[in-house]
Protein backbone atom coordinates (compact mmCIF):
# COMPACT_ATOMS: atom_id res chain seq x y z
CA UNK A 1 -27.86 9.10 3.65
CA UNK A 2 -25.34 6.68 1.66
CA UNK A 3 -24.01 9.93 -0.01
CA UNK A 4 -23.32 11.94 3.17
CA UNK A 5 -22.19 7.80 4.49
CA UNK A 6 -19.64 8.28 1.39
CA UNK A 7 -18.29 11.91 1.95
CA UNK A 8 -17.28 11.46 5.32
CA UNK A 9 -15.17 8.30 4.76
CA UNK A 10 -13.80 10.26 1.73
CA UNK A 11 -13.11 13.05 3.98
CA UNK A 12 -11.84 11.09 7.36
CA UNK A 13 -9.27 9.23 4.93
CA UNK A 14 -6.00 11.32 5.36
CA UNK A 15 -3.61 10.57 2.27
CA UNK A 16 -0.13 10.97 2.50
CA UNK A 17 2.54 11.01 -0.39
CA UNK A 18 5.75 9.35 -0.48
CA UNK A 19 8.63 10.94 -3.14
CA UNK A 20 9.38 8.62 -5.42
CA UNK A 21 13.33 8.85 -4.21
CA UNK A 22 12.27 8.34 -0.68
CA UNK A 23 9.84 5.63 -1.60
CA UNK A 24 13.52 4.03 -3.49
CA UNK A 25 15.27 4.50 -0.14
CA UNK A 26 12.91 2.88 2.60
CA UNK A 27 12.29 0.01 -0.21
CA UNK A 28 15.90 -0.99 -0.74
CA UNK A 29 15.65 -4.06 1.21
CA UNK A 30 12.05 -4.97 0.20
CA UNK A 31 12.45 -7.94 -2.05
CA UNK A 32 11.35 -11.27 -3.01
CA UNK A 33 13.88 -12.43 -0.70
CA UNK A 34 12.56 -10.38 2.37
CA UNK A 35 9.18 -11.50 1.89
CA UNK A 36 7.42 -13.07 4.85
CA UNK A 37 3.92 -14.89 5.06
CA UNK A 38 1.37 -13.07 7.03
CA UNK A 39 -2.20 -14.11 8.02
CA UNK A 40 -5.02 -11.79 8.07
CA UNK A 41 -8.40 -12.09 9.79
CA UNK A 42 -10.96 -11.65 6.88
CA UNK A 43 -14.02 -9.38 7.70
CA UNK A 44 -16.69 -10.79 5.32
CA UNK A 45 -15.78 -14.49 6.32
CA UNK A 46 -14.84 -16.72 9.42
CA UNK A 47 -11.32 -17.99 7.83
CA UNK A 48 -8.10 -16.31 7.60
CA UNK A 49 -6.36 -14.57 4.35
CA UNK A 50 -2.36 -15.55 4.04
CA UNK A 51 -0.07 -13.77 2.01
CA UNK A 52 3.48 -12.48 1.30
CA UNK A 53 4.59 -9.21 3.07
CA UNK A 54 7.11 -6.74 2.86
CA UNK A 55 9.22 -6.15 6.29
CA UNK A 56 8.50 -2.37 6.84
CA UNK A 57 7.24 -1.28 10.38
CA UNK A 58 6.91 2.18 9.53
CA UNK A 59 6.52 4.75 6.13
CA UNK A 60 8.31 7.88 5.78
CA UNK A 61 5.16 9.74 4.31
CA UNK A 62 4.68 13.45 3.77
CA UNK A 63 1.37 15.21 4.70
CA UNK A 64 -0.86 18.00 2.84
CA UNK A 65 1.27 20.67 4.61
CA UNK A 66 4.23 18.93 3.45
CA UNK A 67 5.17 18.09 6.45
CA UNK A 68 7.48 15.05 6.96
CA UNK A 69 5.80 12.07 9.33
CA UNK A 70 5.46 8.54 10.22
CA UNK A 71 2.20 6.13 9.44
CA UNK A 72 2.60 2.66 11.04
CA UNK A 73 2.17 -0.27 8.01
CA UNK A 74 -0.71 -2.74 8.54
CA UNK A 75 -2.93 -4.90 5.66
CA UNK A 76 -5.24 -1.89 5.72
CA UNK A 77 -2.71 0.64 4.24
CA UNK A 78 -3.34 1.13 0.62
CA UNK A 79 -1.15 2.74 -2.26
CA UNK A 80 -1.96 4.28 -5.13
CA UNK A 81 0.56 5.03 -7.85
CA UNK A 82 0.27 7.54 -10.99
CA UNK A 83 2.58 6.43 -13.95
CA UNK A 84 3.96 9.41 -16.28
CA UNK A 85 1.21 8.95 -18.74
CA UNK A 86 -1.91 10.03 -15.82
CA UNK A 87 -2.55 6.39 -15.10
CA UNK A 88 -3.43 5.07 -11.79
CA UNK A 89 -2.74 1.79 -10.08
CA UNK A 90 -3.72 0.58 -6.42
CA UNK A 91 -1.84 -1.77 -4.32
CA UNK A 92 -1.88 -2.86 -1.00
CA UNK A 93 1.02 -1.38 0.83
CA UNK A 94 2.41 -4.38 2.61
CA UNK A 95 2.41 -6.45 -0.78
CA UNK A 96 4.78 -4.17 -2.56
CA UNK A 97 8.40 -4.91 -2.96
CA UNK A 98 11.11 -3.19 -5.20
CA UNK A 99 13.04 -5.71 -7.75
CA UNK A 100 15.48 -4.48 -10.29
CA UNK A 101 13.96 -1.12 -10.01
CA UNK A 102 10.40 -2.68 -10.78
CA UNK A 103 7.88 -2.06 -8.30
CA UNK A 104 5.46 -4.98 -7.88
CA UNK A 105 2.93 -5.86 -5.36
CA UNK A 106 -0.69 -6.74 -4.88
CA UNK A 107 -4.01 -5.34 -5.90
CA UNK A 108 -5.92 -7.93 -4.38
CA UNK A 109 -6.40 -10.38 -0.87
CA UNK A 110 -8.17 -12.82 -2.88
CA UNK A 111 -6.42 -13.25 -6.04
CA UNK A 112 -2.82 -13.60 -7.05
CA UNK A 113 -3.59 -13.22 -10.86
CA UNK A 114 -4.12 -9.40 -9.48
CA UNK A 115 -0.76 -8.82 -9.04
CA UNK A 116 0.92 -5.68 -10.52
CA UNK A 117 4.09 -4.79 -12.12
CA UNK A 118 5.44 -1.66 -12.99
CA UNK A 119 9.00 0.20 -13.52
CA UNK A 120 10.05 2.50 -11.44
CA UNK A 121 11.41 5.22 -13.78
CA UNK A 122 7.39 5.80 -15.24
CA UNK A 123 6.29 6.54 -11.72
CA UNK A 124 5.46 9.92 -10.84
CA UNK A 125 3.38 10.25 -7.79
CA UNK A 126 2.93 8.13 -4.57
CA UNK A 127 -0.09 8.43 -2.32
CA UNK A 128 -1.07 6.18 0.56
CA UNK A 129 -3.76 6.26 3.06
CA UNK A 130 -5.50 3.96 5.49
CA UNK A 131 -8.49 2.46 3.86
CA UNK A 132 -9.83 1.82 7.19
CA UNK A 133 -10.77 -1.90 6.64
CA UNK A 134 -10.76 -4.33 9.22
CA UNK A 135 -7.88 -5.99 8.35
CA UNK A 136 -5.50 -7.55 11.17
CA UNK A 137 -2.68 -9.35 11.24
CA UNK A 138 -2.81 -12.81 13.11
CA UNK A 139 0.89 -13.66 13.62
């Protein structure tokens, strides 16, 4: 039961990808300086998660088909970045921001010491999807 539990969240998850180009071009304006605070309910515990956010309402995303469309940002949306050499790094969505062509962001609710860095000219592939947590923005 937990493995047929596991496929079909696996399978209901739609990922997207982002071109690294149009990832630079929606991002421009994402920066330490456009950062706002956001709270969060938290699902495992009765008291709210607050963090920094990028400003984005909406990502430019391409589907399997390759078909340009629009996915709405929220805490649940979740990023996952290959670097030329294979390697993969997750982030939540609304934590990343684009700084002197580094891309940083979060990996973590729960702990800033998860926090990621990593230049934009060794990234290859962008995928997002929604994790489908229960994550909700308060404010």
């Amino acid at each position: 039961m937990l493995v047929f539990g596991t496929l079909l969240l696996i399978i209901s998850c739609n990922t997207y990808t982002i071109p690294v180009e149009s990832f630079r071009e929606q991002m421009i304006g994402e920066t330490s300086e456009s950062i706002r605070e956001v709270q969060i309910s938290n699902p495992l515990f009765y008291s709210d998660i607050k963090y920094n956010s990028n400003n984005l309402k909406r990502i430019i995303v391409t589907d399997k088909d390759g078909k340009r469309t629009y996915l709405d940002n929220s805490p649940s949306i979740e990023m996952r970045v290959t670097d030329v050499s294979g390697k993969k790094y997750n982030f939540y969505f609304d934590t990343v921001i684009l700084e002197n062509d580094t891309l940083k962001g979060g990996r973590s609710r729960f702990a800033k010491v998860l926090d990621r860095q990593i230049p934009m000219d060794s990234v290859v592939k962008i995928e997002v999807q929604d994790g489908g947590k229960k994550f909700e923005y308060q404010n």
